[in-house]
Every structure is written in structure tokens, then in C-alpha cells.
Protein backbone atom coordinates (compact mmCIF):
# COMPACT_ATOMS: atom_id res chain seq x y z
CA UNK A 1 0.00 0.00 0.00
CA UNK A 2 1.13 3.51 -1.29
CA UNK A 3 0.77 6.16 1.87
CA UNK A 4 0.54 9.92 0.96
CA UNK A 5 1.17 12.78 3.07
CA UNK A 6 -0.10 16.29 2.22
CA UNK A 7 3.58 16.82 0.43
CA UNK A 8 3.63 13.92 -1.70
CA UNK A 9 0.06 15.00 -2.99
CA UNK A 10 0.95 18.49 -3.67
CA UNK A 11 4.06 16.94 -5.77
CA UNK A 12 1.61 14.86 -7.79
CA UNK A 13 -0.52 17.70 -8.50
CA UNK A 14 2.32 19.63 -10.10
CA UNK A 15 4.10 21.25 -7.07
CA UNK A 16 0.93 23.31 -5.98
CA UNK A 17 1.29 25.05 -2.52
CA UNK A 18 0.80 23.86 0.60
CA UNK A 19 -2.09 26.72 0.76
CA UNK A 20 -4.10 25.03 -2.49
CA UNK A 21 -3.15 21.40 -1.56
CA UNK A 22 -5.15 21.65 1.52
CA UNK A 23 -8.14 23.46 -0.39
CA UNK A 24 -8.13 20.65 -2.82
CA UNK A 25 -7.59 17.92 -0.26
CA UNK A 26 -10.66 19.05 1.42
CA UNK A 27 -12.99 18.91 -0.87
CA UNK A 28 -16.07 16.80 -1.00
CA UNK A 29 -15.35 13.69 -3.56
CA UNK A 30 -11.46 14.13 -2.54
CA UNK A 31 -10.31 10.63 -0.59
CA UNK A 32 -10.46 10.66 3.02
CA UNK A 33 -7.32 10.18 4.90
CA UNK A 34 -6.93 7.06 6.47
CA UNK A 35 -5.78 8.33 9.78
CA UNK A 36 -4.61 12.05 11.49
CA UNK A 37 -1.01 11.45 12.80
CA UNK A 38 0.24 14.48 14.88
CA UNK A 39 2.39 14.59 11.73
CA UNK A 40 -0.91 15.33 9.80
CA UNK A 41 -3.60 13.52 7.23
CA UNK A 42 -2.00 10.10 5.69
CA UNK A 43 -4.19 9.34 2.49
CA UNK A 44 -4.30 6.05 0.05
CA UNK A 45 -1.95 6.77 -2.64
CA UNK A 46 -4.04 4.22 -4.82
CA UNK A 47 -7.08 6.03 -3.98
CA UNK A 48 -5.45 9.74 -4.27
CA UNK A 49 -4.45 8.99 -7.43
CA UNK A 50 -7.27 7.73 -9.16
CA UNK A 51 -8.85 11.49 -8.17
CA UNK A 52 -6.43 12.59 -9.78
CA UNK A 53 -6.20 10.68 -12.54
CA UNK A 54 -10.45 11.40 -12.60
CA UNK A 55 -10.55 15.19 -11.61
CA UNK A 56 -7.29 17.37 -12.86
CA UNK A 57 -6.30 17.31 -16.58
CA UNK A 58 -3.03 16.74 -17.45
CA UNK A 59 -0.60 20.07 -18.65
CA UNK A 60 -0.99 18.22 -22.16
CA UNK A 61 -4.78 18.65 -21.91
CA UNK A 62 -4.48 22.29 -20.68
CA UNK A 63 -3.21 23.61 -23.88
């Protein structure tokens, strides 16, 4: 299993800030963490990046 922290999502979405990472992560339809460290959210990469895959285009499909 693939764990994601809130830095290894904003990486995936293109190196977005920390400030629009946790707009986006908080979303309704975005994956819910699978537990709150005191280190922060820990999501399912597998299920964080189908989201992804279902939700943001690609910078090929921007142009």
C-alpha cells in the first residue's frame, strides 16, 4: 500500500502550494485520509491517485 502525506500529494498535482493542496484535499469527492497522525492527514496513494487521474487534466490537456 502507497501512503501519501499532504507533500507527496501536492508533488503529484504539479508542485501546488501547501495553501491550495489543503483546499483541494478538502474537498467533497477528494479521498479521506486514512488516519490524522500528529504529523498530519495520511491518504491512500491508490485512492489519491485515481482522483487525480479522474478530476485534474493533465498540462498536455491544458493547452
Amino acid at each position: 500500500m502507497e501512503l501519501l502525506g499532504l507533500d507527496e500529494i501536492r508533488d503529484l498535482l504539479g508542485g501546488i502550494s501547501k495553501q491550495r493542496a489543503t483546499i483541494i484535499v478538502g474537498r467533497k469527492g477528494f479521498p479521506d485520509p486514512l488516519v490524522t497522525l500528529k504529523m498530519g492527514r495520511v491518504w491512500d496513494g491508490k485512492a489519491v491517485r485515481a482522483w487525480i487521474a479522474e478530476n485534474r487534466p493533465s498540462p498536455a490537456d491544458e493547452d
